[in-house]
PDB file of N, CA and C in Angstrom:
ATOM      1  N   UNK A   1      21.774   4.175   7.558  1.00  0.00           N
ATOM      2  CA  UNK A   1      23.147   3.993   7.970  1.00  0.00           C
ATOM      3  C   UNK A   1      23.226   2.845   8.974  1.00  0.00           C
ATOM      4  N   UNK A   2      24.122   1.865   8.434  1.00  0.00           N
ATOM      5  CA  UNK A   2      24.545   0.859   9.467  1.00  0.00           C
ATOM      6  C   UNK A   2      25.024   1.386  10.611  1.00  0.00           C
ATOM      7  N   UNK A   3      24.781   1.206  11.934  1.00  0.00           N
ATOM      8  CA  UNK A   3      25.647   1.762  13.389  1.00  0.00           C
ATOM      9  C   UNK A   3      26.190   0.150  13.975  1.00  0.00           C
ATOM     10  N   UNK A   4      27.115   0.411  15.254  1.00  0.00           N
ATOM     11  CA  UNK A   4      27.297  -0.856  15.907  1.00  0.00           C
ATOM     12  C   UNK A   4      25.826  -1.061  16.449  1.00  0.00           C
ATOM     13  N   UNK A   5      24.960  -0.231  16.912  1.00  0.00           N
ATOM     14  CA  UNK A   5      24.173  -0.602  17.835  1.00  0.00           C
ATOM     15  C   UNK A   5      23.043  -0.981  17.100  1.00  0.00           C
ATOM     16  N   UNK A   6      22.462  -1.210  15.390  1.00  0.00           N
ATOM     17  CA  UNK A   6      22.156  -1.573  14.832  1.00  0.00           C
ATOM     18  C   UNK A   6      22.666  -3.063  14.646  1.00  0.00           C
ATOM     19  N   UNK A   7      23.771  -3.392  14.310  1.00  0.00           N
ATOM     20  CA  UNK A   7      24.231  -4.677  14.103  1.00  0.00           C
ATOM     21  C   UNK A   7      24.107  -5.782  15.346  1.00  0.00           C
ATOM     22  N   UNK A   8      24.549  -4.741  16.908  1.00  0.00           N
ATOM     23  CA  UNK A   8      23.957  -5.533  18.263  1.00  0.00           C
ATOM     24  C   UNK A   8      22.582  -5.979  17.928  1.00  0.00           C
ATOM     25  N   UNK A   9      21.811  -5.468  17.620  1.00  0.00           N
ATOM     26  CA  UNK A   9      20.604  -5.284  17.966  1.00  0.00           C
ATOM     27  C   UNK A   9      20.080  -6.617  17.367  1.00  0.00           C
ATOM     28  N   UNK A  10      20.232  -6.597  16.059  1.00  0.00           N
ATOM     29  CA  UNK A  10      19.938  -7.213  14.946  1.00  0.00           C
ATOM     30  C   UNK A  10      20.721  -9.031  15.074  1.00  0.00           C
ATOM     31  N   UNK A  11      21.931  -8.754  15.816  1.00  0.00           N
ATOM     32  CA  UNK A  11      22.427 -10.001  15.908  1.00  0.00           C
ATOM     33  C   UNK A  11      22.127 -10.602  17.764  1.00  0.00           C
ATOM     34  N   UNK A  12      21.637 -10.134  18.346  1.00  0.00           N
ATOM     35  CA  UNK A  12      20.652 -10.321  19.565  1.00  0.00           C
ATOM     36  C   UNK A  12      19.115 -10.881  19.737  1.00  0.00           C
ATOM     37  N   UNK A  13      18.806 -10.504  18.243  1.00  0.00           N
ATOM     38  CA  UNK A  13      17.345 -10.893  18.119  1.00  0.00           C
ATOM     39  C   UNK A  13      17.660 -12.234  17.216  1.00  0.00           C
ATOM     40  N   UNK A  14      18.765 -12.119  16.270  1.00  0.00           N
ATOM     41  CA  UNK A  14      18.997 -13.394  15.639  1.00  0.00           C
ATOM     42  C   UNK A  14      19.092 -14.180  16.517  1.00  0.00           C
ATOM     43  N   UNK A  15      19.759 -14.316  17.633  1.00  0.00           N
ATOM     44  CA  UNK A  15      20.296 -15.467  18.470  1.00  0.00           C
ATOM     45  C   UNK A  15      18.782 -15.724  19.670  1.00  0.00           C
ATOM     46  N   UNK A  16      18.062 -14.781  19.725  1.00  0.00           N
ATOM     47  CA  UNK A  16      16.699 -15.384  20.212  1.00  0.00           C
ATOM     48  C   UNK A  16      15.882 -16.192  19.617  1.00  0.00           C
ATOM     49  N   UNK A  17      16.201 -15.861  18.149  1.00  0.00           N
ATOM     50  CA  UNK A  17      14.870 -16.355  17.386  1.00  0.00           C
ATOM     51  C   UNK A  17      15.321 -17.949  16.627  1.00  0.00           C
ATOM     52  N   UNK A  18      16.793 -18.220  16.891  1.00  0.00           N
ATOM     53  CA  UNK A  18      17.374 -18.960  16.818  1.00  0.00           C
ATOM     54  C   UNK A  18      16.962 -19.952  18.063  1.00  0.00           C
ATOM     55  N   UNK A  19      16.939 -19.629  19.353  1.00  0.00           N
ATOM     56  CA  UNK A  19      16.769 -20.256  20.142  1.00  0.00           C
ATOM     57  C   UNK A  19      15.787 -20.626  20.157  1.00  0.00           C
ATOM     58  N   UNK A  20      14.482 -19.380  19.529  1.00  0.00           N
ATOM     59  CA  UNK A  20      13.613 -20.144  19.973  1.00  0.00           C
ATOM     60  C   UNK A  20      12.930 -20.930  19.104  1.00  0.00           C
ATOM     61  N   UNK A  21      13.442 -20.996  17.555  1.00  0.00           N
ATOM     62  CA  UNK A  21      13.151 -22.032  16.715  1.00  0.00           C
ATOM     63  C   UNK A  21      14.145 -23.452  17.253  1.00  0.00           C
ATOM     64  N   UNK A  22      15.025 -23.271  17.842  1.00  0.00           N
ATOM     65  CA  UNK A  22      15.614 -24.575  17.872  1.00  0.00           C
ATOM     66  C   UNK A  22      14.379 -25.642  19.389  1.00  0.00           C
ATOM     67  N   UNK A  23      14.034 -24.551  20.436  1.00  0.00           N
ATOM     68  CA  UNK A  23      12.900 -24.854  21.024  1.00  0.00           C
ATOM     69  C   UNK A  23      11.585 -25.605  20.613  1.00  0.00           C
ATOM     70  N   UNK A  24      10.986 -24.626  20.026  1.00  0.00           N
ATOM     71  CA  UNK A  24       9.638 -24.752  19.439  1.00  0.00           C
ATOM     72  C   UNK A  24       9.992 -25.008  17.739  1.00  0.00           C
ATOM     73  N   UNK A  25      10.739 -25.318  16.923  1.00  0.00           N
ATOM     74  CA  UNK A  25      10.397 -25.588  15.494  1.00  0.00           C
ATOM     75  C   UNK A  25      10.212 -27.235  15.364  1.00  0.00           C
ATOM     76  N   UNK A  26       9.981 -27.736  16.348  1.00  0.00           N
ATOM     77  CA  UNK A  26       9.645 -29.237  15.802  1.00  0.00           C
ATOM     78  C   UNK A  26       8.306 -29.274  16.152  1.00  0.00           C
ATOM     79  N   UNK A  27       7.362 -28.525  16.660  1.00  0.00           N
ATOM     80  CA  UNK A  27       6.204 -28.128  17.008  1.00  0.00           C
ATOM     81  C   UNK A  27       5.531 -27.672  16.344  1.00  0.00           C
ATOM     82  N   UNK A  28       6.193 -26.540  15.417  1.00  0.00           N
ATOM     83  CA  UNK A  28       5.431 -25.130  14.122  1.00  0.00           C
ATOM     84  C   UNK A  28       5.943 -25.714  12.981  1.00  0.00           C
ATOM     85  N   UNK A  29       6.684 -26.386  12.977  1.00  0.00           N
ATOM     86  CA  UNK A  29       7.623 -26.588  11.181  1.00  0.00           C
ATOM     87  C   UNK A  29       7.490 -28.014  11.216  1.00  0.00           C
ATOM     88  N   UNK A  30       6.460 -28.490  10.003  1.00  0.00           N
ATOM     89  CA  UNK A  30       6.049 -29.427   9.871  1.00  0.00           C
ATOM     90  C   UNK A  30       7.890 -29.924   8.578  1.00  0.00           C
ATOM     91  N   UNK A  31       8.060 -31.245   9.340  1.00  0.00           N
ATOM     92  CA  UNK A  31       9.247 -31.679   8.693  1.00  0.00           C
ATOM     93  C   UNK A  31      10.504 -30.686   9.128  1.00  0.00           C
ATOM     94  N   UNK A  32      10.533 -30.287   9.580  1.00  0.00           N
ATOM     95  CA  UNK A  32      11.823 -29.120  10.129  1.00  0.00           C
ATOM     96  C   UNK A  32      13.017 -30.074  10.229  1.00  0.00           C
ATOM     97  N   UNK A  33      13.137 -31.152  10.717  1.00  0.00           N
ATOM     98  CA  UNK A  33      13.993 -31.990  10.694  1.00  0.00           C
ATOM     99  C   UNK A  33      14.934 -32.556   9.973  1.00  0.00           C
ATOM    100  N   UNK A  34      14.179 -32.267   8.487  1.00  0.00           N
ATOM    101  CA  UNK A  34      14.545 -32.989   7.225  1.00  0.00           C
ATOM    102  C   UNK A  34      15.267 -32.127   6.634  1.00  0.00           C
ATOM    103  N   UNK A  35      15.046 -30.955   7.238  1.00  0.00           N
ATOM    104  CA  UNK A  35      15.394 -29.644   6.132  1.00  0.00           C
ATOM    105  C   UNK A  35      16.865 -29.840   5.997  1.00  0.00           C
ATOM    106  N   UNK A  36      17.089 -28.527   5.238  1.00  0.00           N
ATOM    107  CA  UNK A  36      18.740 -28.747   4.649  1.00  0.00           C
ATOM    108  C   UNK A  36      19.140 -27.123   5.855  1.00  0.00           C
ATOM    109  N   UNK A  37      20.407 -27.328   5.848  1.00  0.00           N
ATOM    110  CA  UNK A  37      20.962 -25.956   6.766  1.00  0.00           C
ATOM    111  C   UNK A  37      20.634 -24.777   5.944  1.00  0.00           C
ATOM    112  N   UNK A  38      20.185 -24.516   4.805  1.00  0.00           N
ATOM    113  CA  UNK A  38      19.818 -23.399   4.211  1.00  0.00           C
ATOM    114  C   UNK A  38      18.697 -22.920   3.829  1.00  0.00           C
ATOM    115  N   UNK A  39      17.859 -23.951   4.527  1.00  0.00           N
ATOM    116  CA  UNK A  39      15.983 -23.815   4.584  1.00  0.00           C
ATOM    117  C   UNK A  39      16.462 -23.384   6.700  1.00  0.00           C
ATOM    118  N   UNK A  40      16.433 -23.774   7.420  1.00  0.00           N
ATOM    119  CA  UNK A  40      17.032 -23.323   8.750  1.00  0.00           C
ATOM    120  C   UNK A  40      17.374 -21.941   8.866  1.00  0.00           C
ATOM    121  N   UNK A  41      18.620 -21.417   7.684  1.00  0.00           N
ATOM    122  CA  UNK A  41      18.737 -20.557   8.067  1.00  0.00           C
ATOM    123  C   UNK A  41      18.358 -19.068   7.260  1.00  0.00           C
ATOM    124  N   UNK A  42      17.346 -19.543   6.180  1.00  0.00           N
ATOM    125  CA  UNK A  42      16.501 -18.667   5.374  1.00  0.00           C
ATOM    126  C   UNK A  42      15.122 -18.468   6.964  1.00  0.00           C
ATOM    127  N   UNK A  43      14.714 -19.829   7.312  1.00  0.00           N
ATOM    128  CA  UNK A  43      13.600 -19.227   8.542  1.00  0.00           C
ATOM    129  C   UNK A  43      14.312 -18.153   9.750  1.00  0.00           C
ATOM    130  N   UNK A  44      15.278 -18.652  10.047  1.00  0.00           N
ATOM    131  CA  UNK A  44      15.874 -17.682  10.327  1.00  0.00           C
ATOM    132  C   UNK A  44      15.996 -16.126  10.526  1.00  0.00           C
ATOM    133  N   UNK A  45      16.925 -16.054   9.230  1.00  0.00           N
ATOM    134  CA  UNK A  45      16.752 -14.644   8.388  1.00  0.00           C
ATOM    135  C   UNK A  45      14.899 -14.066   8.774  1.00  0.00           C
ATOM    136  N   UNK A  46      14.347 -14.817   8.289  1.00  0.00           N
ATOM    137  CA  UNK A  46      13.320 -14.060   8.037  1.00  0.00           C
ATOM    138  C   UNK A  46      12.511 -13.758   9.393  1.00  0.00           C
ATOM    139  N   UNK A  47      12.850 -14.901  10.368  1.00  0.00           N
ATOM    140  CA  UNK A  47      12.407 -14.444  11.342  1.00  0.00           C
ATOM    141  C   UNK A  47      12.758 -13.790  12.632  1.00  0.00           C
ATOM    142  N   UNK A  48      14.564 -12.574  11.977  1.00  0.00           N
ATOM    143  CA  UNK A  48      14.525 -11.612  12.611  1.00  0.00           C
ATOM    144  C   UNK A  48      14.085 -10.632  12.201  1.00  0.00           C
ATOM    145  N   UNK A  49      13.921 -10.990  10.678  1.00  0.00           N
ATOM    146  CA  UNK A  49      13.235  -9.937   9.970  1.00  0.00           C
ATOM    147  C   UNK A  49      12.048  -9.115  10.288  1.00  0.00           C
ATOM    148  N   UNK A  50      10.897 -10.614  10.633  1.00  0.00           N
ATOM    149  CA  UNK A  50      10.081 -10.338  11.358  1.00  0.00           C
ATOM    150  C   UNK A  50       9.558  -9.841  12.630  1.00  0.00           C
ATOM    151  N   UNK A  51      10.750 -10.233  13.564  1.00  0.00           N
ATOM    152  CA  UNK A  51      10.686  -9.324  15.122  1.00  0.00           C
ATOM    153  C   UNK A  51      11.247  -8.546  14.856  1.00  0.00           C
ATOM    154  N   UNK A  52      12.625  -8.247  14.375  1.00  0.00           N
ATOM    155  CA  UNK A  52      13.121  -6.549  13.850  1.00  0.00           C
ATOM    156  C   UNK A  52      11.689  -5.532  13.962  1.00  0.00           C
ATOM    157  N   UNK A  53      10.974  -5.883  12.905  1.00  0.00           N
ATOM    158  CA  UNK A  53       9.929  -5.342  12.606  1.00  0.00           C
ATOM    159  C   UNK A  53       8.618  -5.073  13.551  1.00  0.00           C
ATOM    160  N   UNK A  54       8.448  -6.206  14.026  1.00  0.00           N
ATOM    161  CA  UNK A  54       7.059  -6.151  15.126  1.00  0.00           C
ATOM    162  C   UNK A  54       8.114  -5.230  16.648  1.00  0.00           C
ATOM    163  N   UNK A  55       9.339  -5.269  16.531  1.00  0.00           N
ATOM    164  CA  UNK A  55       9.747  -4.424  17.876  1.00  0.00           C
ATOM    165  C   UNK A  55      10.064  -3.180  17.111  1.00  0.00           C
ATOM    166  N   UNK A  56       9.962  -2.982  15.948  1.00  0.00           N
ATOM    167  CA  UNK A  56      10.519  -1.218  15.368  1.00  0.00           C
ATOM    168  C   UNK A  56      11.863  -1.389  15.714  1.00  0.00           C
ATOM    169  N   UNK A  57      12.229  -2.048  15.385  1.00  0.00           N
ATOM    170  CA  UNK A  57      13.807  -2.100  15.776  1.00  0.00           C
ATOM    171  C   UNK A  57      14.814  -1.904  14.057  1.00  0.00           C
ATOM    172  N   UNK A  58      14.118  -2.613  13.185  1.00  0.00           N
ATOM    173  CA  UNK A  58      14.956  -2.902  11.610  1.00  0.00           C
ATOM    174  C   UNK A  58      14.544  -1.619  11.062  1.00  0.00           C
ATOM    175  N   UNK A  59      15.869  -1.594  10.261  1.00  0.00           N
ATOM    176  CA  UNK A  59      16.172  -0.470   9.965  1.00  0.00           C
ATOM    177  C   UNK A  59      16.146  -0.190   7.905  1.00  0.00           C
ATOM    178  N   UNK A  60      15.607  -1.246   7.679  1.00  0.00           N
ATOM    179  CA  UNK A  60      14.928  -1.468   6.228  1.00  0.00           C
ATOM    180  C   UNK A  60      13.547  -1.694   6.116  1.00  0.00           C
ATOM    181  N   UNK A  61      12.813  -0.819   4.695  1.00  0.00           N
ATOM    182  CA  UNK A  61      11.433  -1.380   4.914  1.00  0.00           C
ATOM    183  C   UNK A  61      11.135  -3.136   4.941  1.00  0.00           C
ATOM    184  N   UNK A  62      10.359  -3.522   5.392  1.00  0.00           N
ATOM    185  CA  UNK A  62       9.860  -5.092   5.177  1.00  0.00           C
ATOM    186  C   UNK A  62       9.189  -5.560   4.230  1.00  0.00           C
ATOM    187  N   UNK A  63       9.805  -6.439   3.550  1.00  0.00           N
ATOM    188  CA  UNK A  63       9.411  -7.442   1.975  1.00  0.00           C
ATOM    189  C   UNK A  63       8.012  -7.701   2.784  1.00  0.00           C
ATOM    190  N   UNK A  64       7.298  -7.601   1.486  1.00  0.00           N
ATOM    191  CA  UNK A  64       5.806  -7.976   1.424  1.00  0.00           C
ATOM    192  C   UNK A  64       5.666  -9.133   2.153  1.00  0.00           C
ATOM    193  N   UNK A  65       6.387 -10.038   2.686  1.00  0.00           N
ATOM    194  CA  UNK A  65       5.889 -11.203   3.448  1.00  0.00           C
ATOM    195  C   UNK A  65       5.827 -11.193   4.811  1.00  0.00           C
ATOM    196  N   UNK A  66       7.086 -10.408   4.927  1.00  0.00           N
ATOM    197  CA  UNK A  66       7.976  -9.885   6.557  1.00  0.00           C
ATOM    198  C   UNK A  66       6.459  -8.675   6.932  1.00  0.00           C
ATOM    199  N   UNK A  67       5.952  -7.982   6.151  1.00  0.00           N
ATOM    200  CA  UNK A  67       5.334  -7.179   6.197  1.00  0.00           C
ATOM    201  C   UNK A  67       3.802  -7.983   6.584  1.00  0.00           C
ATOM    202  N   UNK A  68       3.028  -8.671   5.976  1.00  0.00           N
ATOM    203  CA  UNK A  68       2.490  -9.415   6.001  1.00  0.00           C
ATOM    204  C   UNK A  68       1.919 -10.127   7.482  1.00  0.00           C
ATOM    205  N   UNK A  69       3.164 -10.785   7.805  1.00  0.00           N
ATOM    206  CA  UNK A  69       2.881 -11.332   8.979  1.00  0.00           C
ATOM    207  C   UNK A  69       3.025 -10.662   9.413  1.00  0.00           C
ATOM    208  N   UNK A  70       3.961  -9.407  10.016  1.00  0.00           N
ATOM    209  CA  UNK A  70       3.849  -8.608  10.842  1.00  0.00           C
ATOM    210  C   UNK A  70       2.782  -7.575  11.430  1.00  0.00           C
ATOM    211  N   UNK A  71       2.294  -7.444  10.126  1.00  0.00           N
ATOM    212  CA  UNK A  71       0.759  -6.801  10.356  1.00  0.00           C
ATOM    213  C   UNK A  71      -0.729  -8.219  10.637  1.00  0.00           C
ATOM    214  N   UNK A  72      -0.345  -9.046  10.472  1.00  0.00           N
ATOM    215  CA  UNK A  72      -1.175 -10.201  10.888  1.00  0.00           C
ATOM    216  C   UNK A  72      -2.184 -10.081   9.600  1.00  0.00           C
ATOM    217  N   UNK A  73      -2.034 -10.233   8.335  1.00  0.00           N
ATOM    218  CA  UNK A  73      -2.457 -10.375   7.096  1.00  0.00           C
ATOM    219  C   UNK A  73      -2.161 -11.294   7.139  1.00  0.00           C
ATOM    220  N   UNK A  74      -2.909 -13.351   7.262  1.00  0.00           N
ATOM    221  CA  UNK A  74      -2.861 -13.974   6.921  1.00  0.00           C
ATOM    222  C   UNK A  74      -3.291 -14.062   5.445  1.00  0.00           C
ATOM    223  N   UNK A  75      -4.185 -13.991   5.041  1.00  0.00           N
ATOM    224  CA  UNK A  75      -3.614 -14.071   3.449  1.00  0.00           C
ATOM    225  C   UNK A  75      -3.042 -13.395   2.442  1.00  0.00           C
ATOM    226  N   UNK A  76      -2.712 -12.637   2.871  1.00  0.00           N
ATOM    227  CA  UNK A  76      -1.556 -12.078   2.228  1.00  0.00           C
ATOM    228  C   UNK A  76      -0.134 -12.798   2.706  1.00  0.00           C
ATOM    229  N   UNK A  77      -0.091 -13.195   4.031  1.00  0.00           N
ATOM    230  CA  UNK A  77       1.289 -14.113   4.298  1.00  0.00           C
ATOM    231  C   UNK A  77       1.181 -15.521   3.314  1.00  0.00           C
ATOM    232  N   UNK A  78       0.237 -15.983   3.371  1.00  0.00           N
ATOM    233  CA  UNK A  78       0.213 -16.902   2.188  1.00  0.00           C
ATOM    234  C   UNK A  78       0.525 -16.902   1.063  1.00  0.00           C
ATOM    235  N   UNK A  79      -0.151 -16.025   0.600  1.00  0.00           N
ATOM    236  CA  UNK A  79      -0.474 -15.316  -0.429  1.00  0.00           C
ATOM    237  C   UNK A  79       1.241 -15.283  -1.463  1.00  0.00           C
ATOM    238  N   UNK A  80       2.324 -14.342  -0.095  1.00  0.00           N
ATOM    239  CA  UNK A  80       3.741 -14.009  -0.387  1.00  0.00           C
ATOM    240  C   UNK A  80       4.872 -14.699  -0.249  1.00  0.00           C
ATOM    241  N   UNK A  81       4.524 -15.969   0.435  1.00  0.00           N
ATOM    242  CA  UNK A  81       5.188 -17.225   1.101  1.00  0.00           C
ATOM    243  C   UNK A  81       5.756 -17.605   0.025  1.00  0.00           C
ATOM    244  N   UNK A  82       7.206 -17.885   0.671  1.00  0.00           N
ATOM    245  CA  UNK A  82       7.973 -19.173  -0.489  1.00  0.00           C
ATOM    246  C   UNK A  82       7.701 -20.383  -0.498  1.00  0.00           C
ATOM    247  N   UNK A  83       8.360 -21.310  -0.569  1.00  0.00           N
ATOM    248  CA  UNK A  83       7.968 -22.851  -0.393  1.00  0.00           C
ATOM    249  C   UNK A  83       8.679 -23.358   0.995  1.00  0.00           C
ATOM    250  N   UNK A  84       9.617 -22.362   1.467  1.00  0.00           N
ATOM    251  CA  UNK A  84      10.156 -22.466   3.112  1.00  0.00           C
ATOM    252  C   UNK A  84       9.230 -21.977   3.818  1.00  0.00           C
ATOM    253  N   UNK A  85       9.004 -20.717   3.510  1.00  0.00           N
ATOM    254  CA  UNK A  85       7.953 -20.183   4.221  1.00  0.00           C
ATOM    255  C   UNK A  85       6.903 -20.273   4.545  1.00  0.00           C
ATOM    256  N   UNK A  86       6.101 -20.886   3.545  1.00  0.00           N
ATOM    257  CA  UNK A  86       4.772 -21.622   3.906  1.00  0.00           C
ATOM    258  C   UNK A  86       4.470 -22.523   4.773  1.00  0.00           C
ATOM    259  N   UNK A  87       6.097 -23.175   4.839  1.00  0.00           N
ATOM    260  CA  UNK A  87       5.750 -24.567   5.965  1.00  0.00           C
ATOM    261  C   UNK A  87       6.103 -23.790   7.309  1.00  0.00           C
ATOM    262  N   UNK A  88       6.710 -22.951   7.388  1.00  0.00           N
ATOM    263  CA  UNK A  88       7.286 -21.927   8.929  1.00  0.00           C
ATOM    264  C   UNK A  88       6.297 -20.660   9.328  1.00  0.00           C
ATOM    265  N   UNK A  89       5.240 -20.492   8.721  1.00  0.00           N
ATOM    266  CA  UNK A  89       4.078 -19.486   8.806  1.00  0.00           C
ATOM    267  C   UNK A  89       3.742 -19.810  10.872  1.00  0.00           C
ATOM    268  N   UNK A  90       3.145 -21.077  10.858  1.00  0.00           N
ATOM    269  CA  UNK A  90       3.376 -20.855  12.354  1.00  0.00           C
ATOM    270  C   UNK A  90       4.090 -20.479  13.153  1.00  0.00           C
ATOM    271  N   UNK A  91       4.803 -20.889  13.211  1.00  0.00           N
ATOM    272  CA  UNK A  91       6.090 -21.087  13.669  1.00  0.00           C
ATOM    273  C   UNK A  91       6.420 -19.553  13.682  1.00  0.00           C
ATOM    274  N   UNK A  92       6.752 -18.919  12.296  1.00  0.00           N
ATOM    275  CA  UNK A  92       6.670 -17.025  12.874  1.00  0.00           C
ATOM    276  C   UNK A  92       5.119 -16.579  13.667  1.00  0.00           C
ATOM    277  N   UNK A  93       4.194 -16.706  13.232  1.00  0.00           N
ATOM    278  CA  UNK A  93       3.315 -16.428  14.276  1.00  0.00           C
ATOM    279  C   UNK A  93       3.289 -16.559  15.758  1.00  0.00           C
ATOM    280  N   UNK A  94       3.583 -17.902  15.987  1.00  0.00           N
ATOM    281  CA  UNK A  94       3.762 -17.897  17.327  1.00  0.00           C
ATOM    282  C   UNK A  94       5.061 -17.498  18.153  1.00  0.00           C
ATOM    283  N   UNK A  95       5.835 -16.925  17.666  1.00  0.00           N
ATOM    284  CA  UNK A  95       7.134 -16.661  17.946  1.00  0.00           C
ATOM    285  C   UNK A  95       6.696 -15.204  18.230  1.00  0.00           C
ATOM    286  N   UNK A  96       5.856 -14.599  16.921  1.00  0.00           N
ATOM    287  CA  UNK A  96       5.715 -12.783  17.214  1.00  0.00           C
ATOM    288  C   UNK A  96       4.832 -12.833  18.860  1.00  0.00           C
ATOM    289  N   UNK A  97       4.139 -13.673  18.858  1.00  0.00           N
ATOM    290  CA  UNK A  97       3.054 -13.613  20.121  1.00  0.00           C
ATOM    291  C   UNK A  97       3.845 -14.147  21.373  1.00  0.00           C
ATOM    292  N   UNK A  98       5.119 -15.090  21.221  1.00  0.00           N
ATOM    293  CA  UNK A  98       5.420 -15.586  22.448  1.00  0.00           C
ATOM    294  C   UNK A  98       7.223 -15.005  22.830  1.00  0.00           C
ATOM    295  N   UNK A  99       7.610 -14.681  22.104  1.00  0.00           N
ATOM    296  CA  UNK A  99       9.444 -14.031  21.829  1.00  0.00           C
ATOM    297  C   UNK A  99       9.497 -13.042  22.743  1.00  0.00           C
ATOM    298  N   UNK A 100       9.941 -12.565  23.714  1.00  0.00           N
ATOM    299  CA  UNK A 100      10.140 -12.457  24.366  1.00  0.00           C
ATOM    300  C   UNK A 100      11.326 -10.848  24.132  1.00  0.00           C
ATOM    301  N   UNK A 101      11.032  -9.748  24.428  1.00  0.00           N
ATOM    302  CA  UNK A 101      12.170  -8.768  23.764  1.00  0.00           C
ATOM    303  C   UNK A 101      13.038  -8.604  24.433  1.00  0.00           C
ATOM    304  N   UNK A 102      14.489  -9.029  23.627  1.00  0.00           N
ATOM    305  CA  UNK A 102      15.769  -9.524  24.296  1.00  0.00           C
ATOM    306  C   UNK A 102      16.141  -8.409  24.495  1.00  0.00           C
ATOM    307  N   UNK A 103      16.019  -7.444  25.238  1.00  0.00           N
ATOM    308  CA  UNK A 103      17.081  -5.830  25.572  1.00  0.00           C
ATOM    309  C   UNK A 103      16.454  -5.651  27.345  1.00  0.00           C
TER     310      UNK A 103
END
């Protein structure tokens, strides 16, 4: 069940992970620059997906990739990677190790 305090939650961690790709993604995301607004905001997506998850916070199981990195299965994150994702693999890694939990 969707709640408000689900949707806070979820749109709190978006706006961190937002920040902190707009920070650090010219650092982890090789070409990040070039991208189109819908490679941006697929890393995004996925990388509240991914802190959702590493804080127990999301409230859906996690796609084999979200899952992946979250359990620190590098090859299996490879392994499940899209063609966005492969180039943003750092970039979620170092975000799970350095992000900071916004509550």
């Amino acid at each position: 069940m969707i709640t408000q305090e689900n949707m806070l939650n979820e749109t709190t961690v978006a706006i961190a992970v937002g920040k902190y790709i707009e920070s650090n993604g010219v650092k982890y995301v090789e070409g990040i620059l070039n991208m189109g607004q819908d490679e941006i905001e697929h890393i995004v997506r996925i990388g509240t997906s991914i802190m959702m998850n590493h804080w127990s916070l999301n409230r859906f199981k996690p796609g084999s990739f979200v899952k992946a990195v979250v359990d620190g299965d590098l090859d299996g994150a490879f392994a499940k990677a899209d063609h966005i994702n492969t180039k943003a693999i750092r970039l979620y890694v170092m975000m799970k190790h350095n992000l900071s939990y916004p509550f």
